[in-house]
Protein backbone atom coordinates (compact mmCIF):
# COMPACT_ATOMS: atom_id res chain seq x y z
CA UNK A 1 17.02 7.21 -1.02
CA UNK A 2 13.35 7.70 -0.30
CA UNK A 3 10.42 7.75 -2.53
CA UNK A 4 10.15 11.36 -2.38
CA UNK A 5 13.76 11.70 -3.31
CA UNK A 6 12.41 9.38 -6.58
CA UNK A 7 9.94 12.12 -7.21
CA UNK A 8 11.94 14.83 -6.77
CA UNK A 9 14.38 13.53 -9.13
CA UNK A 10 11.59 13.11 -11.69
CA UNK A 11 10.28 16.81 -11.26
CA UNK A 12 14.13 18.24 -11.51
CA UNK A 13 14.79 15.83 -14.91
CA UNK A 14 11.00 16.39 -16.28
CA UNK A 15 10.02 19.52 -14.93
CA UNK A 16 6.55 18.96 -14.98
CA UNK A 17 4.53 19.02 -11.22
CA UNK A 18 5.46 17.39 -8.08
CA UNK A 19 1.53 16.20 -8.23
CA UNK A 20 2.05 14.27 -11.53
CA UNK A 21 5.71 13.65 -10.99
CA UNK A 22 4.03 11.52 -8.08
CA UNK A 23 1.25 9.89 -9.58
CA UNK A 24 3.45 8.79 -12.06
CA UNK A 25 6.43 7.24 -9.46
CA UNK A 26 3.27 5.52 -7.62
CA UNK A 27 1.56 4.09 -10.70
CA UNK A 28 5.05 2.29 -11.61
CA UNK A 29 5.33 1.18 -8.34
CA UNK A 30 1.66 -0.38 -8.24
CA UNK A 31 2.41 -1.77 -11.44
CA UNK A 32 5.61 -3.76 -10.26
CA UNK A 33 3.58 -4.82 -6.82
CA UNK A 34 0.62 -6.27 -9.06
CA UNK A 35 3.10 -8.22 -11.19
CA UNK A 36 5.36 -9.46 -8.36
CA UNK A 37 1.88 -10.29 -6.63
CA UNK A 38 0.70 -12.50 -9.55
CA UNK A 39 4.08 -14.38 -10.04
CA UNK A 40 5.86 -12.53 -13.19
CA UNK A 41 8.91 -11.28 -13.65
CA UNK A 42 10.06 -7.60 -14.07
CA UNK A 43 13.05 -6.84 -15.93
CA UNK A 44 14.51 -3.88 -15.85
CA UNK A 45 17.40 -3.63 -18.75
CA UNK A 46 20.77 -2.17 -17.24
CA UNK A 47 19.29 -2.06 -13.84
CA UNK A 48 18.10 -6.34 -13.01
CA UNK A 49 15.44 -8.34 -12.25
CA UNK A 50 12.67 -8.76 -10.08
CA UNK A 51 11.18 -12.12 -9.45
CA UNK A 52 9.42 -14.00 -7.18
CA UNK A 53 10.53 -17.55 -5.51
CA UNK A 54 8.69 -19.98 -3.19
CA UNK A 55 10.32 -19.88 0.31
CA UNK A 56 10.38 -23.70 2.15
CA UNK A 57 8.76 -24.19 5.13
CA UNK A 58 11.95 -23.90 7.81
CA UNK A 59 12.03 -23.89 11.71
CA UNK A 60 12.63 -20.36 13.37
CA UNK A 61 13.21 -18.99 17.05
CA UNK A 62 11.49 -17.15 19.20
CA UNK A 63 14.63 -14.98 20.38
CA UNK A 64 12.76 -13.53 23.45
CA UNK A 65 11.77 -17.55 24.77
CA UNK A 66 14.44 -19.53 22.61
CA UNK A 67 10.96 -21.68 21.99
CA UNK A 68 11.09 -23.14 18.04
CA UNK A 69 8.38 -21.94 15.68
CA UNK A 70 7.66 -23.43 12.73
CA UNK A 71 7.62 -20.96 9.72
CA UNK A 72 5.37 -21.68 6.75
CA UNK A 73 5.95 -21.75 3.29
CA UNK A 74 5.16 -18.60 1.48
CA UNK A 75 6.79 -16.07 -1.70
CA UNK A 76 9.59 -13.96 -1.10
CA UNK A 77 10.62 -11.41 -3.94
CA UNK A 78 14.44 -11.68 -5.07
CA UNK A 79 16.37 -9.11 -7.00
CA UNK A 80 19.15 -9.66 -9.17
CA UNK A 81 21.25 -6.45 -10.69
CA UNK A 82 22.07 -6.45 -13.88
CA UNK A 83 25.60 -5.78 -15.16
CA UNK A 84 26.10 -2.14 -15.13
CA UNK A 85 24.64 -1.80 -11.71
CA UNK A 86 27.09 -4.85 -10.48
CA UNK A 87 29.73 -1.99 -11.71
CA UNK A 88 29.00 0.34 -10.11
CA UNK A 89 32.11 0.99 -7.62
């Protein structure tokens, strides 16, 4: 599933316009990037949880050389489904 397919399914369920339909998808979108982006935690009942977790600094290779390269430390965002999406079968 694509974004658009997220839109469409909004204009089919809603039936108001494909424009708002889509300003609507990409203003909950921007929404969950800004909170992911300043460390909180998005949960989404019946669906799971967003959150964001330090990654350690770890030791990678170049598969082209084989050469190590050091990887720094950084965020990664983690999701965890809730219940009824574990379910799902």
């Amino acid at each position: 599933m694509i974004k658009l397919d997220i839109i469409n399914e909004v204009v089919n369920k809603t039936g108001i316009t494909k424009t708002k339909a889509e300003q609507a998808v990409e203003t909950v979108f921007e929404s969950m990037k800004r909170a992911l982006g300043q460390g909180d935690r998005i949960e989404l009942r019946g669906f799971g949880v967003f959150n964001v977790r330090p990654r350690k600094t770890g030791v990678g290779r170049n598969p082209r050389t084989g050469a190590e390269v050091s990887i720094p430390p950084g965020k990664a965002v983690r999701f965890k489904p809730g219940k009824e999406l574990q379910s799902i079968d």
